[in-house]
PDB file of N, CA and C in Angstrom:
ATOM      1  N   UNK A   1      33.776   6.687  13.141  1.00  0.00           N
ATOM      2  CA  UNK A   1      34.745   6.965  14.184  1.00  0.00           C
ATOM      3  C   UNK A   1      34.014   7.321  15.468  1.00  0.00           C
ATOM      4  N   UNK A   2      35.111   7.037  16.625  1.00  0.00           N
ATOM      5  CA  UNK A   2      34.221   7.435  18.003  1.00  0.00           C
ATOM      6  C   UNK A   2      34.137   8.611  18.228  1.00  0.00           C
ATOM      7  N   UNK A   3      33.906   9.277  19.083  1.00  0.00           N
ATOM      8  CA  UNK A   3      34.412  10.587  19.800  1.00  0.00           C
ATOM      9  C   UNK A   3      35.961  11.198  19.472  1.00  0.00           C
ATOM     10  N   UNK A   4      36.570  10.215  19.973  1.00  0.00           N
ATOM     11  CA  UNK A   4      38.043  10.425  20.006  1.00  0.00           C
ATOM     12  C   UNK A   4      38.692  10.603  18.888  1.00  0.00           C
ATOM     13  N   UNK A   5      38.250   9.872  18.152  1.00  0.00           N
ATOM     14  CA  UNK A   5      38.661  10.095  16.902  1.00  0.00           C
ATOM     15  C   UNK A   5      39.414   8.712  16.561  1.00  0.00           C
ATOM     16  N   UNK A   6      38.874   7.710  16.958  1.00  0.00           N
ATOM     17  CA  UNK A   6      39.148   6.613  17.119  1.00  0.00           C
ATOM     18  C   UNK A   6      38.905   5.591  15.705  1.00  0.00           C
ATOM     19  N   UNK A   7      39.370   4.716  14.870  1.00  0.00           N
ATOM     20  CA  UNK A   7      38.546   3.729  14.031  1.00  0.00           C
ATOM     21  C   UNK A   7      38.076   2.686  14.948  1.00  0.00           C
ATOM     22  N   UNK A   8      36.424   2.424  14.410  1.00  0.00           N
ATOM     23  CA  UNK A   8      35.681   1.329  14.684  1.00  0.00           C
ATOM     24  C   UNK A   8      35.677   0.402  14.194  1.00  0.00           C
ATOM     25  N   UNK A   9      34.929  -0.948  14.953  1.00  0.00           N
ATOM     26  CA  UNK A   9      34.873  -1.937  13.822  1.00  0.00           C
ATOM     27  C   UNK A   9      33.494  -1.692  13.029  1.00  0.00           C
ATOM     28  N   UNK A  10      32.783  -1.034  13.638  1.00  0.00           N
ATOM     29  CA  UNK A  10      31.347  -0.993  13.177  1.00  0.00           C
ATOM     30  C   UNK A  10      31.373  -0.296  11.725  1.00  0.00           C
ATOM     31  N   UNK A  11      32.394   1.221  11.560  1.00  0.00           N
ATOM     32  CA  UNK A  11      32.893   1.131  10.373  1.00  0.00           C
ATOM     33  C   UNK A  11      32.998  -0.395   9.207  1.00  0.00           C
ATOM     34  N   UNK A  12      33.930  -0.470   9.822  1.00  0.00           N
ATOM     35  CA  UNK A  12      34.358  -1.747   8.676  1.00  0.00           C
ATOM     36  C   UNK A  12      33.234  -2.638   8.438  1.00  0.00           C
ATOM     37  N   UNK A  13      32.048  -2.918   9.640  1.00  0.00           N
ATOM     38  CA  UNK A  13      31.287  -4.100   9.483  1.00  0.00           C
ATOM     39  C   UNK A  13      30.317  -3.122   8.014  1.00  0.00           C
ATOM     40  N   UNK A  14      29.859  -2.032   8.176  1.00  0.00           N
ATOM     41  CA  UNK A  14      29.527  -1.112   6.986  1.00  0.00           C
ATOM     42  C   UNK A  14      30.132  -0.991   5.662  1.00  0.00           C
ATOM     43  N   UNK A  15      31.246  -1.447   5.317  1.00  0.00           N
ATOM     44  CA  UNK A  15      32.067  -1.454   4.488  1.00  0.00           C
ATOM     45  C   UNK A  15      31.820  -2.637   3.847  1.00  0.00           C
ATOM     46  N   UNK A  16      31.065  -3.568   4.505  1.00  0.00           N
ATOM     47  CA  UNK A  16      31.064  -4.998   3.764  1.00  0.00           C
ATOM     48  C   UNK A  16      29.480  -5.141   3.526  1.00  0.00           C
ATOM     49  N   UNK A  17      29.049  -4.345   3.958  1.00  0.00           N
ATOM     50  CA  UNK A  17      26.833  -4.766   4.287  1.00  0.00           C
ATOM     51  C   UNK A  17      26.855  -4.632   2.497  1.00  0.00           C
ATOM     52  N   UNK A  18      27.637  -3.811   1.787  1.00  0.00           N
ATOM     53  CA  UNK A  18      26.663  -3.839   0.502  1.00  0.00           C
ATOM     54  C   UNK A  18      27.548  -5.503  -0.288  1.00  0.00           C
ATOM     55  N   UNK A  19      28.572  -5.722  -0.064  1.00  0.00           N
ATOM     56  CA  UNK A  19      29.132  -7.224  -0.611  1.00  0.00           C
ATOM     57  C   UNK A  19      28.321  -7.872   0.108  1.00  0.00           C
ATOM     58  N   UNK A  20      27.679  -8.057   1.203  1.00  0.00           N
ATOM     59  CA  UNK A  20      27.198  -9.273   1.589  1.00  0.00           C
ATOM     60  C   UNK A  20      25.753  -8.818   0.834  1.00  0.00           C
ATOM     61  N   UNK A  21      24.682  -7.915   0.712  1.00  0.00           N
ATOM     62  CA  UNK A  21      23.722  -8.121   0.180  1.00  0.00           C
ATOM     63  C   UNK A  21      23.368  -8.534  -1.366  1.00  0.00           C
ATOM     64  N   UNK A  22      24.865  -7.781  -2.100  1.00  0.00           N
ATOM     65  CA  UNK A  22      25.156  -8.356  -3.357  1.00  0.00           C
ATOM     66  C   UNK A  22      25.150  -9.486  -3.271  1.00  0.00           C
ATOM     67  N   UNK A  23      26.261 -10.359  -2.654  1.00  0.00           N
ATOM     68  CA  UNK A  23      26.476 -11.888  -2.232  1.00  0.00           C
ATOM     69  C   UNK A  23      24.904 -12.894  -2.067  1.00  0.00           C
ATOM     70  N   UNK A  24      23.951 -12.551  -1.021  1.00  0.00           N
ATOM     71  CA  UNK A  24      23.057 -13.043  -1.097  1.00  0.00           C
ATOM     72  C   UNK A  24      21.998 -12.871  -2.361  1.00  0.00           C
ATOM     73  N   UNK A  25      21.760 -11.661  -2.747  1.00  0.00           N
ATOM     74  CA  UNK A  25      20.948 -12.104  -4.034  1.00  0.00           C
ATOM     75  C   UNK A  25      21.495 -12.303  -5.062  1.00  0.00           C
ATOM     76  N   UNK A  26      22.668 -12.559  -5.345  1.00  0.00           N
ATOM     77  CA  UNK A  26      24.126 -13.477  -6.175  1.00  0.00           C
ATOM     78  C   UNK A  26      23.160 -15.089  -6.105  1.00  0.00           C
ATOM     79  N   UNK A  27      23.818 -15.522  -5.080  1.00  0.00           N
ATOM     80  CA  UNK A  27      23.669 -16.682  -4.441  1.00  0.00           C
ATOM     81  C   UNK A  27      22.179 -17.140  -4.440  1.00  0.00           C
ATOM     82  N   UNK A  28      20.938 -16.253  -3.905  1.00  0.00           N
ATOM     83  CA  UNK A  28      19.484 -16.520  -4.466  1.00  0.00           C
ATOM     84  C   UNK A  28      19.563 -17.081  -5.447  1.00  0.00           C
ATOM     85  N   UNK A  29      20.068 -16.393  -6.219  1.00  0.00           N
ATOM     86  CA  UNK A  29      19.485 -16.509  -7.596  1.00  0.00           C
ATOM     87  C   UNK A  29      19.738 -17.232  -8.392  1.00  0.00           C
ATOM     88  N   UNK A  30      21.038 -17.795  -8.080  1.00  0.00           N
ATOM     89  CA  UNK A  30      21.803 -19.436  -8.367  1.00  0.00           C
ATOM     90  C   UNK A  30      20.972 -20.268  -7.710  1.00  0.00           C
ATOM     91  N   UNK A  31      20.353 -20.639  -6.445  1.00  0.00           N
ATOM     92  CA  UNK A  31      19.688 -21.285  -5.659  1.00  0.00           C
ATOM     93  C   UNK A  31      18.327 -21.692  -6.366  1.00  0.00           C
ATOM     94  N   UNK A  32      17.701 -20.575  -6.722  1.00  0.00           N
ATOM     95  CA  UNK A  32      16.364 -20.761  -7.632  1.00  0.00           C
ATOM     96  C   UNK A  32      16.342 -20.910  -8.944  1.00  0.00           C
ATOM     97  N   UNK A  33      17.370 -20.683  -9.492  1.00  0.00           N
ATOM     98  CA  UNK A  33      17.336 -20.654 -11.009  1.00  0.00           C
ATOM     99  C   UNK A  33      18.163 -21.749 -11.759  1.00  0.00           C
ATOM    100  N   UNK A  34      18.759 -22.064 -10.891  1.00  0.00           N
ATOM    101  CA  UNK A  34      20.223 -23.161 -11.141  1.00  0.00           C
ATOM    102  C   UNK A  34      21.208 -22.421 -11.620  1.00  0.00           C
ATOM    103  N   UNK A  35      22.377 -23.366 -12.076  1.00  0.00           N
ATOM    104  CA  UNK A  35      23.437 -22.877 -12.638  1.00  0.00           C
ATOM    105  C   UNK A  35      23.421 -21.968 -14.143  1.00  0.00           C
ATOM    106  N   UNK A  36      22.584 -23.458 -15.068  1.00  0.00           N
ATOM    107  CA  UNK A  36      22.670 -23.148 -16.194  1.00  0.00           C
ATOM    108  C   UNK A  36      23.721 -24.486 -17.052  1.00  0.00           C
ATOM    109  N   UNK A  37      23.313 -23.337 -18.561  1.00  0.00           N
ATOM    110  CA  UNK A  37      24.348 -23.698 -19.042  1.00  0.00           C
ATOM    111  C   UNK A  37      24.780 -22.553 -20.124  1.00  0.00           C
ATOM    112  N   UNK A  38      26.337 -22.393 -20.378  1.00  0.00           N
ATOM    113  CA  UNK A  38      26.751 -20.969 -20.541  1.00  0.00           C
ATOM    114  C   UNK A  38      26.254 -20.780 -22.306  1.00  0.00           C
ATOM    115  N   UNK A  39      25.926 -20.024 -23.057  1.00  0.00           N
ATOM    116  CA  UNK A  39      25.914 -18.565 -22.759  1.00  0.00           C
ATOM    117  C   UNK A  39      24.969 -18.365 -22.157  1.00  0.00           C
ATOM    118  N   UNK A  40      23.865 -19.165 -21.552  1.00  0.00           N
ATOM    119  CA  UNK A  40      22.919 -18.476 -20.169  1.00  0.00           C
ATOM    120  C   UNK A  40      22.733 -18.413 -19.139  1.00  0.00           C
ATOM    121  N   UNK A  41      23.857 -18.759 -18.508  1.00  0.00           N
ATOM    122  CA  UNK A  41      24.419 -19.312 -17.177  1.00  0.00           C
ATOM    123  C   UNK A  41      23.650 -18.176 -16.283  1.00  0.00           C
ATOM    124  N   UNK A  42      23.643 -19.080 -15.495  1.00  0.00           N
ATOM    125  CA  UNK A  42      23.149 -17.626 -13.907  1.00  0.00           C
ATOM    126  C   UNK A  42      24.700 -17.443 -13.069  1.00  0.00           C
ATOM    127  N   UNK A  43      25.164 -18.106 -13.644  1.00  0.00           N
ATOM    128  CA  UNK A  43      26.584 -17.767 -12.616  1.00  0.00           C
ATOM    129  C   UNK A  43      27.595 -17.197 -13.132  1.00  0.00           C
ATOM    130  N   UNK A  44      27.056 -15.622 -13.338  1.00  0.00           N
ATOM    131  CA  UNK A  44      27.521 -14.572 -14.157  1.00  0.00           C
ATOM    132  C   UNK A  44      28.990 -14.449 -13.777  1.00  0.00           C
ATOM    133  N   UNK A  45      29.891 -14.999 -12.800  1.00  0.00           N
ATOM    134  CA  UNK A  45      31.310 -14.558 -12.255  1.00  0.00           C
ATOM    135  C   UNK A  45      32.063 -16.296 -12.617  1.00  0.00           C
ATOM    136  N   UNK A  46      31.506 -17.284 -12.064  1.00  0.00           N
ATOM    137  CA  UNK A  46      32.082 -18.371 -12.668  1.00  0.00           C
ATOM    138  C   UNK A  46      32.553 -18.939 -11.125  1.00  0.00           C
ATOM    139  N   UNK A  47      31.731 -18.451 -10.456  1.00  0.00           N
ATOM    140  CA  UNK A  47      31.917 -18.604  -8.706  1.00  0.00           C
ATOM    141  C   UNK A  47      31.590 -20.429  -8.671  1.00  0.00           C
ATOM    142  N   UNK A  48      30.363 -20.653  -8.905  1.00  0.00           N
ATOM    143  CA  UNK A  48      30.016 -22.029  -8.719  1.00  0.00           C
ATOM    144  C   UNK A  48      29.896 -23.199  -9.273  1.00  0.00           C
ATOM    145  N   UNK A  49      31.111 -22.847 -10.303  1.00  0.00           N
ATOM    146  CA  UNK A  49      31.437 -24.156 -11.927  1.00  0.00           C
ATOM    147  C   UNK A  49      31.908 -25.365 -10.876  1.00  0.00           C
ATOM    148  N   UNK A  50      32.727 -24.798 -10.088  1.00  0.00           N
ATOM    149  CA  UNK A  50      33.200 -26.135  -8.739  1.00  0.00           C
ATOM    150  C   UNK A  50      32.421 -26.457  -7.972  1.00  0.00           C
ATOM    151  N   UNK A  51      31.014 -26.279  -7.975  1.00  0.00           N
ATOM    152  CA  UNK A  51      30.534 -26.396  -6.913  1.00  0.00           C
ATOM    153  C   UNK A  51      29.765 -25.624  -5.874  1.00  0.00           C
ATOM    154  N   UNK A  52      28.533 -25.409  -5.003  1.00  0.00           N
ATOM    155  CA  UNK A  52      28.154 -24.692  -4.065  1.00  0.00           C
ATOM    156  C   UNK A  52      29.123 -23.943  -3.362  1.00  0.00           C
ATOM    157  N   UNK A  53      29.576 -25.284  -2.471  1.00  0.00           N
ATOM    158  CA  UNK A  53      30.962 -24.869  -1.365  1.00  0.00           C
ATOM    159  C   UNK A  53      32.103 -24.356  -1.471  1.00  0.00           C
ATOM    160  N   UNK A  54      32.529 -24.562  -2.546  1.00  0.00           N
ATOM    161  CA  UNK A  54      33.911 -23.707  -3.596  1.00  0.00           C
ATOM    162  C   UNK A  54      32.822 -22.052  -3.405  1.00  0.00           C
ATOM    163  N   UNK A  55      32.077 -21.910  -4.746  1.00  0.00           N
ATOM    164  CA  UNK A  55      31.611 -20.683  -4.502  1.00  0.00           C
ATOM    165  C   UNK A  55      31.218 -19.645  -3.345  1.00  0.00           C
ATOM    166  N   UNK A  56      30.758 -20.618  -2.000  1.00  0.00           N
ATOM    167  CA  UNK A  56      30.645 -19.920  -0.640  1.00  0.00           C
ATOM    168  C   UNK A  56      31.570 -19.569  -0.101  1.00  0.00           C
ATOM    169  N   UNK A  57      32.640 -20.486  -0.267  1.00  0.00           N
ATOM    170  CA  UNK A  57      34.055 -20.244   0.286  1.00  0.00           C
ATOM    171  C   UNK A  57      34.489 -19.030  -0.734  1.00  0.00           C
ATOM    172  N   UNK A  58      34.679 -18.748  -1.896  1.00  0.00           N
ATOM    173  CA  UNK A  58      34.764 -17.503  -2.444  1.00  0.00           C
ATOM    174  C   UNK A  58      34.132 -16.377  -1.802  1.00  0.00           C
ATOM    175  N   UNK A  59      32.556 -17.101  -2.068  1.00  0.00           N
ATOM    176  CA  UNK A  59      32.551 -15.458  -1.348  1.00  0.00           C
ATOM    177  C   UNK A  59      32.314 -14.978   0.012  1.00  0.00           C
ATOM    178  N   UNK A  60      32.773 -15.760   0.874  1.00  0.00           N
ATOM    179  CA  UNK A  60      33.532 -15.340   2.064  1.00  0.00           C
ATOM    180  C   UNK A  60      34.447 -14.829   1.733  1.00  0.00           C
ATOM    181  N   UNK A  61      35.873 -15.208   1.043  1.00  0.00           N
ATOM    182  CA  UNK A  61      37.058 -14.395   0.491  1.00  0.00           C
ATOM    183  C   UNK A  61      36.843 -13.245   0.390  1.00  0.00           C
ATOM    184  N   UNK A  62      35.888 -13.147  -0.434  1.00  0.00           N
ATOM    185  CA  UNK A  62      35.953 -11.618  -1.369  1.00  0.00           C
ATOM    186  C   UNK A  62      35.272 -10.713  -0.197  1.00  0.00           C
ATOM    187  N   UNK A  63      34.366 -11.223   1.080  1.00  0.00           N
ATOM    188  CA  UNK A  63      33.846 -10.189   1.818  1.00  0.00           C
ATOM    189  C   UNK A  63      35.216 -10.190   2.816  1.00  0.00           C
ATOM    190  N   UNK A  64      35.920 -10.946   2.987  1.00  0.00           N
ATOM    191  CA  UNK A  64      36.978 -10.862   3.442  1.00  0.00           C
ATOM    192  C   UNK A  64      38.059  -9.633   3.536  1.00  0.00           C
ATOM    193  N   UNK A  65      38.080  -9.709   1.974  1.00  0.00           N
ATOM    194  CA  UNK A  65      39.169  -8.994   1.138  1.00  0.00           C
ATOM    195  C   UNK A  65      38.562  -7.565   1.149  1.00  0.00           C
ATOM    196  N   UNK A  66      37.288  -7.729   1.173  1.00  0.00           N
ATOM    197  CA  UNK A  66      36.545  -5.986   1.172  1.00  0.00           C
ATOM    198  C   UNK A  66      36.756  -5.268   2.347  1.00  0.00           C
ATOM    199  N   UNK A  67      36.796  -6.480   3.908  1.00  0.00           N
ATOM    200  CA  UNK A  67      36.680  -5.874   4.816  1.00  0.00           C
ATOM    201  C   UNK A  67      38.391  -5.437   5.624  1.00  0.00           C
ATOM    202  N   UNK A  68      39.086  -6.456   5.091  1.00  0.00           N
ATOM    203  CA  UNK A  68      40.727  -5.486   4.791  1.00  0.00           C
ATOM    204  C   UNK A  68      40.675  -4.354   4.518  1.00  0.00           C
ATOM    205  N   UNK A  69      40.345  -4.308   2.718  1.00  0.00           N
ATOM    206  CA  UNK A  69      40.307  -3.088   2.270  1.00  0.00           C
ATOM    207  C   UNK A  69      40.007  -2.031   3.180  1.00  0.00           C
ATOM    208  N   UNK A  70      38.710  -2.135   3.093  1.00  0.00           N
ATOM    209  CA  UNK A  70      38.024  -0.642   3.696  1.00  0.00           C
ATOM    210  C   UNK A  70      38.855  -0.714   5.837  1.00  0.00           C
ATOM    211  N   UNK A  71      39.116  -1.597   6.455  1.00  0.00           N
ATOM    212  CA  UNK A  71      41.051  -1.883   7.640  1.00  0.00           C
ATOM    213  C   UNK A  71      41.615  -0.901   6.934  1.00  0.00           C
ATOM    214  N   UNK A  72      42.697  -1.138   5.750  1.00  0.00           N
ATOM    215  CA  UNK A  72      43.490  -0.117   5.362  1.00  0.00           C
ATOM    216  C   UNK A  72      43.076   0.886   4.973  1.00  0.00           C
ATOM    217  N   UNK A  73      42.127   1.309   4.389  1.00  0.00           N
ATOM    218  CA  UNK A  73      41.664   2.426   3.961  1.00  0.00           C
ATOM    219  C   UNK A  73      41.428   3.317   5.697  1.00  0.00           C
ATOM    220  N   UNK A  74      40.675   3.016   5.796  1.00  0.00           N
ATOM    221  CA  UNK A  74      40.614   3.813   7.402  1.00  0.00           C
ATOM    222  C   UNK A  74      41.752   3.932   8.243  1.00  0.00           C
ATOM    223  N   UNK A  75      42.513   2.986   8.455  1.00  0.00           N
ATOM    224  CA  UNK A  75      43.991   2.610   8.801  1.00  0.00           C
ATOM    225  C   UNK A  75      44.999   4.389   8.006  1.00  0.00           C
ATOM    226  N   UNK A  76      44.923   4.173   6.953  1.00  0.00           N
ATOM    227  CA  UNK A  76      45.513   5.084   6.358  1.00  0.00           C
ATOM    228  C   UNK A  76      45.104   6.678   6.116  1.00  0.00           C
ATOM    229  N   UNK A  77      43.640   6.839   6.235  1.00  0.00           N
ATOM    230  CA  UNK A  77      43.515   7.868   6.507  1.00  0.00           C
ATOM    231  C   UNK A  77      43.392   8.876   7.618  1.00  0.00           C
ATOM    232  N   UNK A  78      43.208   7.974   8.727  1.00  0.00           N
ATOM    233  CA  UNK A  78      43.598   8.217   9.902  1.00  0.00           C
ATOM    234  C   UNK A  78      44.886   8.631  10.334  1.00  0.00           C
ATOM    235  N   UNK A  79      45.699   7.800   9.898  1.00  0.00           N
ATOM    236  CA  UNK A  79      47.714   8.644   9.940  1.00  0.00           C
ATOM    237  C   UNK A  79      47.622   9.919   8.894  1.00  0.00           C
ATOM    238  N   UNK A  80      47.221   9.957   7.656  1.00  0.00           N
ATOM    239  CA  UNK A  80      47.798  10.562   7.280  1.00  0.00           C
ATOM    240  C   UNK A  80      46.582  11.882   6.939  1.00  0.00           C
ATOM    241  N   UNK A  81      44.959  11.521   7.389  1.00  0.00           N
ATOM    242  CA  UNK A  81      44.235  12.765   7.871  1.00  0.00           C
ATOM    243  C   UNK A  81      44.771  13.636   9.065  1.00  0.00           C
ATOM    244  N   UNK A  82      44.861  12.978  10.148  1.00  0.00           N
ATOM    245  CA  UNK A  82      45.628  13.527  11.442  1.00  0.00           C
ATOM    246  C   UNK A  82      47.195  14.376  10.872  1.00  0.00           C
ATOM    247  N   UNK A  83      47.720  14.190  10.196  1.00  0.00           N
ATOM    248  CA  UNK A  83      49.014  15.003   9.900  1.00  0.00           C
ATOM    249  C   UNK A  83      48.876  15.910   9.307  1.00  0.00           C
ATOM    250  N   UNK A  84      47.782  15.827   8.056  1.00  0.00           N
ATOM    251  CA  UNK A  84      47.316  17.041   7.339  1.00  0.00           C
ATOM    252  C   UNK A  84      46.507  18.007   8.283  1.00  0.00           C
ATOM    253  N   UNK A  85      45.762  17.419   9.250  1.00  0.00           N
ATOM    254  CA  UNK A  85      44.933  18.294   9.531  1.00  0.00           C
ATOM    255  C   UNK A  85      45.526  18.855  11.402  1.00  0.00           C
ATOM    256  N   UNK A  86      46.926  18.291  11.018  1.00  0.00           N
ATOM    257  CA  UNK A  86      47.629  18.973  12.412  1.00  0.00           C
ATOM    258  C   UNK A  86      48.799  20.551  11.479  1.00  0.00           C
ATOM    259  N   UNK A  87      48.906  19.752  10.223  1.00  0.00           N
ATOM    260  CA  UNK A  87      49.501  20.645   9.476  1.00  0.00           C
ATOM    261  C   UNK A  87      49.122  22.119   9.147  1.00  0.00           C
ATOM    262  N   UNK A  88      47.921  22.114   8.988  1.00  0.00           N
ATOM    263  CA  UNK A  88      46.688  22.979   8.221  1.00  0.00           C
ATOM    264  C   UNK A  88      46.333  23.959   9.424  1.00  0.00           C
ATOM    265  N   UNK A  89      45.969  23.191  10.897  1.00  0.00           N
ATOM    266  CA  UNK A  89      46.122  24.138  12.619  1.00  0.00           C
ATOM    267  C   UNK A  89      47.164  25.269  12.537  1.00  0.00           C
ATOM    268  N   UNK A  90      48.437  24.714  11.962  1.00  0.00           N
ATOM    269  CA  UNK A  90      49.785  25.189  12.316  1.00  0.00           C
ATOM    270  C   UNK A  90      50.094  26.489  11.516  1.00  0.00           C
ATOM    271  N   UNK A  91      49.669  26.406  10.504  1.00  0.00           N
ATOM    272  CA  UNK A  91      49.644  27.483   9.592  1.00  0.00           C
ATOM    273  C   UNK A  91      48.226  28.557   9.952  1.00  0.00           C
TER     274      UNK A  91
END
């Protein structure tokens, strides 16, 4: 948060740094090792049975979906930190 008490995006871009580093040594390691074939597959989630580009496009989604998440999460504690903690002054 800023000064003000503001949400950032820089927050949220933090909210996603550990999915994207997961994501890349995910993705390494499919890259160097290949797919496989299952029960020893390297493509422990089932991301890249369709394909490279299917799987990238996933996991864009999912850093997607993380960086919503942790939008609403801040989104929401912000309304409803600010009420508690105007509540808590008052008393």
């Amino acid at each position: 948060m800023d000064r003000d008490g503001n949400k950032c995006r820089r927050d949220n871009r933090l909210a996603v740094l550990p999915m994207l580093i997961y994501g890349a040594v995910y993705l390494t390691n499919i890259l160097i090792n290949g797919i496989g074939v299952r029960p020893h597959s390297n493509d422990w989630y089932g991301f890249v049975k369709w394909g490279l580009p299917v799987g990238l496009a996933i996991f864009a989604g999912l850093c997607l979906i993380t960086w919503f998440a942790g939008a609403l999460m801040r989104l929401c504690s912000s309304r409803f930190g600010r009420k508690k903690m105007l509540n808590d002054e008052r008393e």
